[in-house]
C-alpha atoms as a PDB file:
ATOM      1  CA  UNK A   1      -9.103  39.523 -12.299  1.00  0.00           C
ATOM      2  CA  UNK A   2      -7.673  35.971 -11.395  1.00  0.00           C
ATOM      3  CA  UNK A   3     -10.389  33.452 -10.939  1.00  0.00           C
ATOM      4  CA  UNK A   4     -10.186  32.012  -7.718  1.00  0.00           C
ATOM      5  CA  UNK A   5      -8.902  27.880  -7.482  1.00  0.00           C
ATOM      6  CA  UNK A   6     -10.574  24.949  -6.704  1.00  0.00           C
ATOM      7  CA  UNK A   7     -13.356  25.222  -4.196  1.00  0.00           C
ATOM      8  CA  UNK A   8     -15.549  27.860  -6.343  1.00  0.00           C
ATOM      9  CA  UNK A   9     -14.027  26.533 -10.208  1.00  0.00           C
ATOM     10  CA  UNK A  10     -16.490  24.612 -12.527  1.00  0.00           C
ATOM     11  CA  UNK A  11     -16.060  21.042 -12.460  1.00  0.00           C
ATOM     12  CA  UNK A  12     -14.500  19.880 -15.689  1.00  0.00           C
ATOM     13  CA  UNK A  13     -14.212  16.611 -16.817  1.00  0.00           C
ATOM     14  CA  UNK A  14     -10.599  16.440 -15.890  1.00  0.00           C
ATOM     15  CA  UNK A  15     -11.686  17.395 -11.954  1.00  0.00           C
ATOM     16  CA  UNK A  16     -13.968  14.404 -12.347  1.00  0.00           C
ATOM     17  CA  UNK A  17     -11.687  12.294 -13.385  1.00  0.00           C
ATOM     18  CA  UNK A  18      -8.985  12.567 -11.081  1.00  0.00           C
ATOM     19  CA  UNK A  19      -9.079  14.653  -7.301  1.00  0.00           C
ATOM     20  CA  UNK A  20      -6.785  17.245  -7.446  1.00  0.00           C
ATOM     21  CA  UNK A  21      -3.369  16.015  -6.008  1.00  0.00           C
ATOM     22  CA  UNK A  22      -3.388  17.654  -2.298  1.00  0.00           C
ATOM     23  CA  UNK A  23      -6.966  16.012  -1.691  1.00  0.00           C
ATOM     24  CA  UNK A  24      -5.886  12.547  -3.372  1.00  0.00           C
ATOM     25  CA  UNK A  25      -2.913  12.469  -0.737  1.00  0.00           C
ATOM     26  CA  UNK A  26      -4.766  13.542   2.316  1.00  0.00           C
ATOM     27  CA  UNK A  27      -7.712  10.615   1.784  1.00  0.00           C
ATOM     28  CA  UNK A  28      -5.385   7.890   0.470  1.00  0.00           C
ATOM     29  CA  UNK A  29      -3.009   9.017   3.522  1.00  0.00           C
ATOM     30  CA  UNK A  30      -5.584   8.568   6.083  1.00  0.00           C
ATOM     31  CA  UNK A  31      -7.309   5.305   4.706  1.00  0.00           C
ATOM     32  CA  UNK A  32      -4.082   3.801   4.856  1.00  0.00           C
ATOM     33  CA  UNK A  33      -2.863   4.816   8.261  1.00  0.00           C
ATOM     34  CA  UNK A  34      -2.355   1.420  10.419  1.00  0.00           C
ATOM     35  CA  UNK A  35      -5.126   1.034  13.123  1.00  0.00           C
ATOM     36  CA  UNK A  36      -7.223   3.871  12.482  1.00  0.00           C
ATOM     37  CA  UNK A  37      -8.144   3.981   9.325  1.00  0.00           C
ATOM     38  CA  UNK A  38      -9.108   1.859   6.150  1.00  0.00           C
ATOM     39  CA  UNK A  39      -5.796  -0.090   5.501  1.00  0.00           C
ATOM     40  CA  UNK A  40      -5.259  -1.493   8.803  1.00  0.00           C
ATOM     41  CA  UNK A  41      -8.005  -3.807   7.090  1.00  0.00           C
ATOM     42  CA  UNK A  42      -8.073  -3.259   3.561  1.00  0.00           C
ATOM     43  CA  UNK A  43      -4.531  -2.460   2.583  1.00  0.00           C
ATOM     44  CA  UNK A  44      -3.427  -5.565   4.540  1.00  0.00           C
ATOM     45  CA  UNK A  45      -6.305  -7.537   3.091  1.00  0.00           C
ATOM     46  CA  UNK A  46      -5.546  -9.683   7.050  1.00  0.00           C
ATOM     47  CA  UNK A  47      -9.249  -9.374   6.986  1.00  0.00           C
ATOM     48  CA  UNK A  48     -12.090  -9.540   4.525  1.00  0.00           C
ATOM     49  CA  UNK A  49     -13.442  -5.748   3.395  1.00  0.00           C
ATOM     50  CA  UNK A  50     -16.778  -4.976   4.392  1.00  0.00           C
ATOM     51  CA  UNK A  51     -19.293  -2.447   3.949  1.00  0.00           C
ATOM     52  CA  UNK A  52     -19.876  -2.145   7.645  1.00  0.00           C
ATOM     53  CA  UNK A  53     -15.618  -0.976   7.543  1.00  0.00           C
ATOM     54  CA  UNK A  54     -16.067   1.252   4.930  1.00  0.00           C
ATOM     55  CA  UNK A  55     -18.479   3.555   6.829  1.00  0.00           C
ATOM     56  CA  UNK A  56     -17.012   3.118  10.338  1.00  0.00           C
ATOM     57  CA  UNK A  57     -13.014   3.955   9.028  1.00  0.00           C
ATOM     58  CA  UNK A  58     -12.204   7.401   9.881  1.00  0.00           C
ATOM     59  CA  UNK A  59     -10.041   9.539   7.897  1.00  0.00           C
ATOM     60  CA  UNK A  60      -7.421  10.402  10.161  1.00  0.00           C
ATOM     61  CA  UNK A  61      -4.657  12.658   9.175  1.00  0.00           C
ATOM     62  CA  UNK A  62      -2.029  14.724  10.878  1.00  0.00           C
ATOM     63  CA  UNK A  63       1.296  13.799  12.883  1.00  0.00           C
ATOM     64  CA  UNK A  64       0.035  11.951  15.524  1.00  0.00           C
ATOM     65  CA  UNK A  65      -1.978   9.736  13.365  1.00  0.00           C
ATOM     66  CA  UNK A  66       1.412   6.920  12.994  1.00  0.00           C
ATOM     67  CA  UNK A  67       4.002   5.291  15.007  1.00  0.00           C
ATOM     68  CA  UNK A  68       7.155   5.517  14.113  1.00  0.00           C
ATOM     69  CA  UNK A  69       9.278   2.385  14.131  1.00  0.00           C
ATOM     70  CA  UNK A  70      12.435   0.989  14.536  1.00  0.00           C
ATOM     71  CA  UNK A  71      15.315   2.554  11.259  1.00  0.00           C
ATOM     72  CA  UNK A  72      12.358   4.343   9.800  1.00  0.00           C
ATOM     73  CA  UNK A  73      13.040   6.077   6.985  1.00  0.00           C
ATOM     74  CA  UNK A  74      11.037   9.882   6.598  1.00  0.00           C
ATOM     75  CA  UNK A  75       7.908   9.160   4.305  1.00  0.00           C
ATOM     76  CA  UNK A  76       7.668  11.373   1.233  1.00  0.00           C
ATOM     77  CA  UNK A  77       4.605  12.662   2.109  1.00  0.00           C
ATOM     78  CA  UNK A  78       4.765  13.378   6.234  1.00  0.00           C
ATOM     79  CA  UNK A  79       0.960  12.452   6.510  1.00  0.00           C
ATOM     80  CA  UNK A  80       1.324   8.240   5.496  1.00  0.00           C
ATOM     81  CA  UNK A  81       2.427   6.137   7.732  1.00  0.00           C
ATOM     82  CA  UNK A  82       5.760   3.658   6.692  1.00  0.00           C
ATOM     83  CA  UNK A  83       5.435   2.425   3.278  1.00  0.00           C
ATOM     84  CA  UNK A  84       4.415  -1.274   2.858  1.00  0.00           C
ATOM     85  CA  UNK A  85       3.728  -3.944   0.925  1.00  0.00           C
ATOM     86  CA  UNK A  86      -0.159  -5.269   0.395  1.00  0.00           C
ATOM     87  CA  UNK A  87      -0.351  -9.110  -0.094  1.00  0.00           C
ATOM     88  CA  UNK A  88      -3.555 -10.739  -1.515  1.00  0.00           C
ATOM     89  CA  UNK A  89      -3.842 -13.389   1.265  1.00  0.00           C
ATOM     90  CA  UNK A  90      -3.387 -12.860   5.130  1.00  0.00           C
ATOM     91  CA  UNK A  91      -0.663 -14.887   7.251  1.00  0.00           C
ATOM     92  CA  UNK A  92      -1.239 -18.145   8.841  1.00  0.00           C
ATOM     93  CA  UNK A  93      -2.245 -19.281  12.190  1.00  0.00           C
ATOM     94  CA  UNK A  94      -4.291 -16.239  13.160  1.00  0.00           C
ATOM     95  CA  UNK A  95      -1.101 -13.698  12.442  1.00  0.00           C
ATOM     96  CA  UNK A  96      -3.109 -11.475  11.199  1.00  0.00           C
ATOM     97  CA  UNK A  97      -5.053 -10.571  14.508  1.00  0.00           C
ATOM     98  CA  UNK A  98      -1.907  -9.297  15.994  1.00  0.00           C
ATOM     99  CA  UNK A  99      -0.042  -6.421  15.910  1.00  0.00           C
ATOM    100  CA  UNK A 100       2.600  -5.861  13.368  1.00  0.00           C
ATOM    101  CA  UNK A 101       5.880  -6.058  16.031  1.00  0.00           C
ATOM    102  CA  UNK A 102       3.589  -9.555  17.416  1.00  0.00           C
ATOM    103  CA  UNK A 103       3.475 -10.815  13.746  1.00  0.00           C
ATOM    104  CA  UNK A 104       7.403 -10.404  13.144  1.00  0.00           C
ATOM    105  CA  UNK A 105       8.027 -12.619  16.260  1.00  0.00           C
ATOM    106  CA  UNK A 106       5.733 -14.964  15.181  1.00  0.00           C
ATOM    107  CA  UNK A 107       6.639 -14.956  11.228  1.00  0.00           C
ATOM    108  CA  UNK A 108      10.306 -15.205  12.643  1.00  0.00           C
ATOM    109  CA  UNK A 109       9.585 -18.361  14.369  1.00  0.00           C
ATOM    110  CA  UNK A 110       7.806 -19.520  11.022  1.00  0.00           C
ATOM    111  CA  UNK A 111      10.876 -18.538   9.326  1.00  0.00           C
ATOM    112  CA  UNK A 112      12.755 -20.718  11.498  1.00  0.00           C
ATOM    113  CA  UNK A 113      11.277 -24.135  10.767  1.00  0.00           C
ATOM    114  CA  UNK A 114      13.378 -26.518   8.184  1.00  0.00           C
ATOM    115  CA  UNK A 115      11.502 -25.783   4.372  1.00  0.00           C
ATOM    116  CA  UNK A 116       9.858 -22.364   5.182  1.00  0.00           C
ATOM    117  CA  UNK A 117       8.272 -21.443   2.002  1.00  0.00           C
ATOM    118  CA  UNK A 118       8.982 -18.261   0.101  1.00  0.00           C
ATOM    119  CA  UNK A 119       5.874 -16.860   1.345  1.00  0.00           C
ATOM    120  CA  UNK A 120       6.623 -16.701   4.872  1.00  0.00           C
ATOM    121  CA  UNK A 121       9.857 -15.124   4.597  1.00  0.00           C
ATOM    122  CA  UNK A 122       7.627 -12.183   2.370  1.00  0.00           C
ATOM    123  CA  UNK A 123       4.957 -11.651   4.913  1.00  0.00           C
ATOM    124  CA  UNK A 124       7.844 -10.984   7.515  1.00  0.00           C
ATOM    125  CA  UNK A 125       9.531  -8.757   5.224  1.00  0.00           C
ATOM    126  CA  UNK A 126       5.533  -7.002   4.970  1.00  0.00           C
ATOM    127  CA  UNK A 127       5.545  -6.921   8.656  1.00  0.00           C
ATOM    128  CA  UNK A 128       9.568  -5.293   9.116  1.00  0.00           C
ATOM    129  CA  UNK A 129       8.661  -2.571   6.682  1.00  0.00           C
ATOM    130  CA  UNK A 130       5.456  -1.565   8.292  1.00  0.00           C
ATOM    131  CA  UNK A 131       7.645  -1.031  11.422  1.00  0.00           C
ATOM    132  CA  UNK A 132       9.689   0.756   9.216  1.00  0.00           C
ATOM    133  CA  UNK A 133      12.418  -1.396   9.810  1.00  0.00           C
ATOM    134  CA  UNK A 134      13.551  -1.436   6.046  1.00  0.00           C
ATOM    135  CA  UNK A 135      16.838  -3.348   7.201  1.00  0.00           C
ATOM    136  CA  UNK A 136      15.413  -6.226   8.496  1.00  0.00           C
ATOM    137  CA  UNK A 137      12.794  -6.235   5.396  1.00  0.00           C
ATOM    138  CA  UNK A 138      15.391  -6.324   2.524  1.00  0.00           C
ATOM    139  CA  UNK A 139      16.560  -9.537   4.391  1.00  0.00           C
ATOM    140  CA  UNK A 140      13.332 -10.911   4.650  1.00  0.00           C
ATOM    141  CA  UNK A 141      12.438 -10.125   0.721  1.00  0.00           C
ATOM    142  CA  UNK A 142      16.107 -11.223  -0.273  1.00  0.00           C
ATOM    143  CA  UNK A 143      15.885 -14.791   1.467  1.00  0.00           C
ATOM    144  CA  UNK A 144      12.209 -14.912  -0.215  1.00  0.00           C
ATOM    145  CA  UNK A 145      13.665 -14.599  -3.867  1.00  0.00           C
ATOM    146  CA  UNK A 146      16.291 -17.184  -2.790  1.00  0.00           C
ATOM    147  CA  UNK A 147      13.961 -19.572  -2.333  1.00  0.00           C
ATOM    148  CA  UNK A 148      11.163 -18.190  -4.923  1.00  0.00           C
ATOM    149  CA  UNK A 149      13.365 -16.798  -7.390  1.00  0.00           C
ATOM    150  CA  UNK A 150      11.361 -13.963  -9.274  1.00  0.00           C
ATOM    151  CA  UNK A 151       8.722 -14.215  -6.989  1.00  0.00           C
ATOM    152  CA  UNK A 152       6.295 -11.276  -7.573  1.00  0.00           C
ATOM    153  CA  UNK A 153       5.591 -10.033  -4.352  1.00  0.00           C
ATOM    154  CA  UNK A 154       8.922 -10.266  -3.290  1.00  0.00           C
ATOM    155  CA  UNK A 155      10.230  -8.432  -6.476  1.00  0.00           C
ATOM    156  CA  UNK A 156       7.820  -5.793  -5.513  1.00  0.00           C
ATOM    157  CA  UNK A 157       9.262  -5.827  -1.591  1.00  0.00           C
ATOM    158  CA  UNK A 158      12.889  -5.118  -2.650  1.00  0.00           C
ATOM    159  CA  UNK A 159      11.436  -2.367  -5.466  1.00  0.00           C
ATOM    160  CA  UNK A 160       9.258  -0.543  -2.514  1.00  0.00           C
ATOM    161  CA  UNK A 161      12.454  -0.832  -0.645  1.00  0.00           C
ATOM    162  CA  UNK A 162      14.307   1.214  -3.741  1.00  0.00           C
ATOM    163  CA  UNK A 163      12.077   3.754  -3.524  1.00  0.00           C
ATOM    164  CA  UNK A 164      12.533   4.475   0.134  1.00  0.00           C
ATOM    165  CA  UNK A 165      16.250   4.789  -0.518  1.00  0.00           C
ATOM    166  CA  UNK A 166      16.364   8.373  -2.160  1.00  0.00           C
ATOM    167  CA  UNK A 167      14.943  10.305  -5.074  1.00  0.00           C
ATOM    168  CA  UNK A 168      17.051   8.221  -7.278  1.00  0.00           C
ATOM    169  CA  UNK A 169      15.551   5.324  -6.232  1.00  0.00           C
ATOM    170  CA  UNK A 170      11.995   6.231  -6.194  1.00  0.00           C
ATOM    171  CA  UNK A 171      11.958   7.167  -9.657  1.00  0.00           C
ATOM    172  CA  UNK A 172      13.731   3.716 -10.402  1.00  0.00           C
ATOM    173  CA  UNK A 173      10.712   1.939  -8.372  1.00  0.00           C
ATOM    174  CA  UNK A 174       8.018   4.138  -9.851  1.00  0.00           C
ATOM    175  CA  UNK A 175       9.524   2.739 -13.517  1.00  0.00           C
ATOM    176  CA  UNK A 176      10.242  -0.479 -12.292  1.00  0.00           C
ATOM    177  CA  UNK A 177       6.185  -1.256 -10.962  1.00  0.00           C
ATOM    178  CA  UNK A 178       4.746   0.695 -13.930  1.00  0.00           C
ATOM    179  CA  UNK A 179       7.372  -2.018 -16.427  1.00  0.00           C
ATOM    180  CA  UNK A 180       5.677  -4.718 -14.002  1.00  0.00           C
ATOM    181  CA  UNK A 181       1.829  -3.104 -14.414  1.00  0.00           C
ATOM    182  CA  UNK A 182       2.617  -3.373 -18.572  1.00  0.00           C
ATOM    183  CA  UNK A 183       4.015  -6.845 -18.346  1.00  0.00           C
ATOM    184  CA  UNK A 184       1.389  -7.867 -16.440  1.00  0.00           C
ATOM    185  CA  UNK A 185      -2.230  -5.910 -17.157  1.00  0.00           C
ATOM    186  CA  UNK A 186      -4.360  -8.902 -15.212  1.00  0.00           C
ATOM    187  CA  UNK A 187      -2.151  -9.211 -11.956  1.00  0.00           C
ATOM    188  CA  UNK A 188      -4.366  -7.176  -8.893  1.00  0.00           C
ATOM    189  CA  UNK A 189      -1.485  -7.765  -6.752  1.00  0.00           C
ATOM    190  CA  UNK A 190       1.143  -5.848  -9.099  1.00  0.00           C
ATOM    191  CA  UNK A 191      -2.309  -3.216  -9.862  1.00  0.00           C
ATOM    192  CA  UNK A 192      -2.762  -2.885  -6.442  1.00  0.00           C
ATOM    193  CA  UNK A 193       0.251  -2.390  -5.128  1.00  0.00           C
ATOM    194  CA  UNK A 194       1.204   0.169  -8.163  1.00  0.00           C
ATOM    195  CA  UNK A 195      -1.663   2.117  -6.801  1.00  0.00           C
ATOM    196  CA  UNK A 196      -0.546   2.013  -3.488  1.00  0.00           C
ATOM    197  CA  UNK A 197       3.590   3.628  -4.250  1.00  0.00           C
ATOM    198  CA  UNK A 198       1.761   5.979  -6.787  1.00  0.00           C
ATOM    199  CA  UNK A 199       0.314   7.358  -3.512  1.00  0.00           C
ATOM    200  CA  UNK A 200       3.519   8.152  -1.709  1.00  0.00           C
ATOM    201  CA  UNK A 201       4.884   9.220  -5.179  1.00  0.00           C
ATOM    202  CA  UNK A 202       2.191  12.105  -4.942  1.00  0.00           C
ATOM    203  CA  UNK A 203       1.203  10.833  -8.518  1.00  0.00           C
ATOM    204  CA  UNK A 204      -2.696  11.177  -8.139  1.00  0.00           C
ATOM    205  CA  UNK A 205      -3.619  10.107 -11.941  1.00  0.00           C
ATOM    206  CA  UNK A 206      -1.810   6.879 -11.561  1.00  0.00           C
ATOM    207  CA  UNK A 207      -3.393   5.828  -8.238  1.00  0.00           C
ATOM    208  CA  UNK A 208      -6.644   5.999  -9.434  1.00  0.00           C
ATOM    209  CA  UNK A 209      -5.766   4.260 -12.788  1.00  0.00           C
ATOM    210  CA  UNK A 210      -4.387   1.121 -10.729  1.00  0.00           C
ATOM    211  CA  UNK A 211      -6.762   1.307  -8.580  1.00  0.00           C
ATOM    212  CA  UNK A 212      -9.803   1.619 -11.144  1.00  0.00           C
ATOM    213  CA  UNK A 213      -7.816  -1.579 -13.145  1.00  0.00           C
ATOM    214  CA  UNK A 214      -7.858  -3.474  -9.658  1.00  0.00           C
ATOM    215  CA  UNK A 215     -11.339  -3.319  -9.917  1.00  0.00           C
ATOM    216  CA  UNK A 216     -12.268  -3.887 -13.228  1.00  0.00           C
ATOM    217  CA  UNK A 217     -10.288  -7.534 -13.006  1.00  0.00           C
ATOM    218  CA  UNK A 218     -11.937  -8.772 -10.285  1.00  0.00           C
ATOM    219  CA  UNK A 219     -13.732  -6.754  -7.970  1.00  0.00           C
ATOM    220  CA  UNK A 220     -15.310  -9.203  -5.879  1.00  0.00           C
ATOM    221  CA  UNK A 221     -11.370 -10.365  -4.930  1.00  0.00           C
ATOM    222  CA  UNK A 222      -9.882  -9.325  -1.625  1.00  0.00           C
ATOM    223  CA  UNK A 223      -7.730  -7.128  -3.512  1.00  0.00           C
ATOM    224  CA  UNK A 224     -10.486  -5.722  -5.866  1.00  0.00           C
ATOM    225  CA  UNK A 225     -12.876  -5.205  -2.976  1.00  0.00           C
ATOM    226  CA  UNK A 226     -10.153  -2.953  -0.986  1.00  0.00           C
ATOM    227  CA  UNK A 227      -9.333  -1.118  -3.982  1.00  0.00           C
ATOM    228  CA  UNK A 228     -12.973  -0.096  -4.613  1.00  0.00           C
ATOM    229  CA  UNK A 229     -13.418   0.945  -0.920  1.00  0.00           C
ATOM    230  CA  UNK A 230     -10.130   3.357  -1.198  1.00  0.00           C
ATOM    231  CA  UNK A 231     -11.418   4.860  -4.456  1.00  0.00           C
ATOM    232  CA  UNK A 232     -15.052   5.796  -2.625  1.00  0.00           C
ATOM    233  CA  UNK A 233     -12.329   7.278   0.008  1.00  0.00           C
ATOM    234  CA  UNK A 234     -11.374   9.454  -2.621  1.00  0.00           C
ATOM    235  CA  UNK A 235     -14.392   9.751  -3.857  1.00  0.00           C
ATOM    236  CA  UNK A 236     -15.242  11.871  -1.089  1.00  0.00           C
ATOM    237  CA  UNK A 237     -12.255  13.466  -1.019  1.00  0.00           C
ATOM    238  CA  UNK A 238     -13.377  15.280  -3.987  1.00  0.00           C
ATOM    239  CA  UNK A 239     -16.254  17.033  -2.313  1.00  0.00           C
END
């Protein structure tokens, strides 16, 4: 007779190792849904992780658990909100205390000043794609690598941006962060933000392995302090 799946199974070192896929998805989802749960902090890094966040950030899955924005493109997995970049430093001026359609006005009047660094013009393009609002992003990310040519985090903007655009482009932006991850194995921003497409790639082994490698660099960083508090998420996941 068939043994039954998951729940009752042994745990083998590969379960502890990696949370099976369906788990992985549901606890990455809800940490990283905007304003209710653990990356409306963390996965913006706007504010510094704390313990304290850790155990008052609900997992919160479902439908109603996003907004939709403006030109939104369908996640691949229903459950996470718009895809987005995670930056390593929070916006200027107190940006990061508002709301993400608040922070596009104000990063557009940033934007506007003679000299805006390349910086700015990424942070909007953040903003625009957590809005969903992939239009106004790729504008935002394309004016940054004007200015910063190969910029990383704008690089990594346009590639998110690729894989949002079809199948055939998220299997070029999957490739194209894990080239970036091997090119460079000490960057948490690149780790990081590997982890975090590996999540709407529903490719549980490699979130944990960027995530893990976040930490091990640095974990005292903003970055490396996030990433540890998502991999307790799915820590818990697992039980």
């Amino acid at each position: 007779m068939p043994q039954p799946d998951a729940p009752d199974a042994p745990d083998t070192p590969s379960r502890r190792t990696t949370p099976p896929l369906k788990r992985v998805l549901l606890a990455a989802g809800a940490a990283a849904v905007v304003g209710g749960g653990l990356l409306g902090m963390a996965m913006a890094l706007d504010k510094e992780p704390t313990e304290v966040a850790v155990q008052r950030a609900p997992l919160q899955v479902g439908p109603g658990a996003t907004t939709p924005g403006p030109q939104q493109s369908p996640a691949p997995a229903a459950e996470l909100p718009p895809l987005s970049l995670s930056l390593d430093q929070p916006p200027p001026d107190g940006i990061a205390d508002l709301d993400a359609a608040q922070q596009v006005v104000r990063l557009r009047e940033l934007t506007a000043a003679p000299g805006a660094p390349a910086r700015r013009y990424v942070e909007l393009g953040r903003a625009q794609m957590s809005l969903g609002d992939t239009t106004s992003a790729e504008q935002a990310f394309r004016e940054a690598l004007k200015r910063a040519p190969g910029d990383t985090a704008a690089t990594m903007g346009m590639t998110f941006l690729d894989f949002l655009s079809g199948k055939a482009g998220e299997k070029r932006a999957v490739a194209a962060m894990a080239k970036m991850a091997r090119e460079r194995p000490r960057d948490q921003l690149v780790l990081f933000n590997q982890g975090m497409l590996s999540v709407y790639a529903r490719d549980p082994n490699a979130v944990v392995k960027a995530w893990q490698r976040t930490v091990e660099i640095n974990p005292r960083s903003r970055l490396g302090m996030a990433a540890r508090m998502l991999l307790e998420r799915l820590t818990q996941a697992r039980g």
